[in-house]
PDB file of N, CA and C in Angstrom:
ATOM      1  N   UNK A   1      97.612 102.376 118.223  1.00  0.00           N
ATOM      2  CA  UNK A   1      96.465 103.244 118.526  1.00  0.00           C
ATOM      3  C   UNK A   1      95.453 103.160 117.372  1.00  0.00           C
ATOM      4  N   UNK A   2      95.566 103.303 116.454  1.00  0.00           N
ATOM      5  CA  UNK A   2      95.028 102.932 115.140  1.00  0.00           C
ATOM      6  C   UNK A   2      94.403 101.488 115.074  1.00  0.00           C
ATOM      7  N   UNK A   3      95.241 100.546 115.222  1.00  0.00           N
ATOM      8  CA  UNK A   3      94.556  99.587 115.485  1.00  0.00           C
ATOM      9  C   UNK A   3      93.164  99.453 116.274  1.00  0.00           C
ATOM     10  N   UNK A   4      93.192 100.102 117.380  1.00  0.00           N
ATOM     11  CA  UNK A   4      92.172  99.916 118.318  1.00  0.00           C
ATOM     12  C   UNK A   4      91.164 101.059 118.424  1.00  0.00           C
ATOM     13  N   UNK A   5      91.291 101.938 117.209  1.00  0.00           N
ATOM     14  CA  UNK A   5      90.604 102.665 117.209  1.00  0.00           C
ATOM     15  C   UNK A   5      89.648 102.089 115.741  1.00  0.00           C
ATOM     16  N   UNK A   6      90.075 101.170 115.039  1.00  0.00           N
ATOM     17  CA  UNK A   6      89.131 100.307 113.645  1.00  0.00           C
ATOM     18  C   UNK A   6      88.833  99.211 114.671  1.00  0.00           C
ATOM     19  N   UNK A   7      89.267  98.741 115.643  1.00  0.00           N
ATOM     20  CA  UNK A   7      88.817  97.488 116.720  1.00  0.00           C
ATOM     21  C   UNK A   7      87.407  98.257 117.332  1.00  0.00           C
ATOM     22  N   UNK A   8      87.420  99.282 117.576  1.00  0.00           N
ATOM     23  CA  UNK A   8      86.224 100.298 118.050  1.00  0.00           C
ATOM     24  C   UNK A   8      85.317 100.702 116.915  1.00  0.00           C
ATOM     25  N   UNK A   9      85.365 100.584 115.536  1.00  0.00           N
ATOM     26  CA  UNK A   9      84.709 100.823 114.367  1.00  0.00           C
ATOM     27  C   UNK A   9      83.745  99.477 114.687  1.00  0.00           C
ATOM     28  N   UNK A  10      84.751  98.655 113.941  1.00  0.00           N
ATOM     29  CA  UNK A  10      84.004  97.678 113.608  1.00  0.00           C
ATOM     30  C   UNK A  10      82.992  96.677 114.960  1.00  0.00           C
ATOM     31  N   UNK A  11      83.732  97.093 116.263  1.00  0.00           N
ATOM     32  CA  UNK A  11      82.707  96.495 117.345  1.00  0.00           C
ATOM     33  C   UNK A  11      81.638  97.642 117.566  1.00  0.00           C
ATOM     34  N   UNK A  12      81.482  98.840 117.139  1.00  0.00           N
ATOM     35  CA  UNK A  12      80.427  99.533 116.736  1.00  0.00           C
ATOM     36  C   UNK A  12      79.375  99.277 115.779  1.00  0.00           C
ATOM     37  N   UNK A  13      80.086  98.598 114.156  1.00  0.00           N
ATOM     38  CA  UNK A  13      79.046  97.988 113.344  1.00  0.00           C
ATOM     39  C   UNK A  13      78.570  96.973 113.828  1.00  0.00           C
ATOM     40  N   UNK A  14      78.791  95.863 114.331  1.00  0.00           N
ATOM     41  CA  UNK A  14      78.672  94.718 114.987  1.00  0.00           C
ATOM     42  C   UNK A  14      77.408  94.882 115.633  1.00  0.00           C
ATOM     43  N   UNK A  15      77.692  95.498 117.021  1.00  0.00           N
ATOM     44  CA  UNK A  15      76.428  96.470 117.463  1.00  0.00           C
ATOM     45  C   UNK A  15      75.288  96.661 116.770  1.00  0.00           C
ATOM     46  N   UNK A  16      75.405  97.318 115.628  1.00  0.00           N
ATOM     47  CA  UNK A  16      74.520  98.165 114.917  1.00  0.00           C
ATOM     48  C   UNK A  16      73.828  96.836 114.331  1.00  0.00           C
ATOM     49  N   UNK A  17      74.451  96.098 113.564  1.00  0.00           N
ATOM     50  CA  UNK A  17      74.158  94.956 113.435  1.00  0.00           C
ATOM     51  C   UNK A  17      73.249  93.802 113.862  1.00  0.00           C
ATOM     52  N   UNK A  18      73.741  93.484 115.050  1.00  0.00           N
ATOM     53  CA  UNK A  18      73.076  93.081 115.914  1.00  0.00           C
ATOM     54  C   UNK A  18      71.655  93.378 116.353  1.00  0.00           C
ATOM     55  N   UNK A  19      72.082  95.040 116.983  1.00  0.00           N
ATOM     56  CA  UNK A  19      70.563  95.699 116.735  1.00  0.00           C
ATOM     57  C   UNK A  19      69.465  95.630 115.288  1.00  0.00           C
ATOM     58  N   UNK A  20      69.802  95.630 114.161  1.00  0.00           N
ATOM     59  CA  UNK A  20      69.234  95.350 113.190  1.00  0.00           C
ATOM     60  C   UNK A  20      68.428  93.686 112.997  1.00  0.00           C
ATOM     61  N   UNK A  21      69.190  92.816 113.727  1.00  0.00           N
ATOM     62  CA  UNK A  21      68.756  91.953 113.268  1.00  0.00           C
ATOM     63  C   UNK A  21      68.060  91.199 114.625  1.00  0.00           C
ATOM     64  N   UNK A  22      67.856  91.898 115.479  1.00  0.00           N
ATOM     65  CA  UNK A  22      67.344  91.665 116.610  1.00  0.00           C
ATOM     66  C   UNK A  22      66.015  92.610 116.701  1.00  0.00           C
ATOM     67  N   UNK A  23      65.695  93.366 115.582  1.00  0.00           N
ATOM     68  CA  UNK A  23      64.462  94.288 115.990  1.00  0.00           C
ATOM     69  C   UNK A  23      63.751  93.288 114.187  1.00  0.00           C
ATOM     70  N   UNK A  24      64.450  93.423 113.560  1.00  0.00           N
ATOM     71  CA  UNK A  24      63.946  92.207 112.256  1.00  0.00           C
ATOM     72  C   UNK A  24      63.239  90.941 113.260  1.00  0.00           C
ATOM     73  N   UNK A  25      63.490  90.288 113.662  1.00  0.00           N
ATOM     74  CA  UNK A  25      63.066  88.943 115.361  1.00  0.00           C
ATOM     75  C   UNK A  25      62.132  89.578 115.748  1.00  0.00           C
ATOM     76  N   UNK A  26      62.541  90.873 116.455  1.00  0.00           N
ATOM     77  CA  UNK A  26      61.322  90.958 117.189  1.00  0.00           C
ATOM     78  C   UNK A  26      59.330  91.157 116.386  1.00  0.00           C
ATOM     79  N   UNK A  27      60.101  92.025 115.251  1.00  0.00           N
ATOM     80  CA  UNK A  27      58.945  92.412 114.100  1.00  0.00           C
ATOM     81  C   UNK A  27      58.092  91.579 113.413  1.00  0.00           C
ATOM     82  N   UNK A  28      59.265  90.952 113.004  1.00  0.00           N
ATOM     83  CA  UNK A  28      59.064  89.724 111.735  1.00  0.00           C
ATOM     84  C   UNK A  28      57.697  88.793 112.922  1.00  0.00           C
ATOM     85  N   UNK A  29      58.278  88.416 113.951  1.00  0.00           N
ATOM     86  CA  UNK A  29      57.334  87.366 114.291  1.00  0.00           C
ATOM     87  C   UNK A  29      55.836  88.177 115.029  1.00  0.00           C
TER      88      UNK A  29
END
């Protein structure tokens, strides 16, 4: 349970991530 509850962390930062560097793309250009 633990396991898949840091499997749910970190595919949350990922996300966040993602979003960050996908609005940087959209800006930047």
């Amino acid at each position: 349970m633990r396991e898949m509850y840091e499997y749910e962390n970190n595919s949350r930062l990922l996300h966040l991530v993602v979003d960050l560097a996908y609005t940087e793309l959209c800006y930047g250009v």
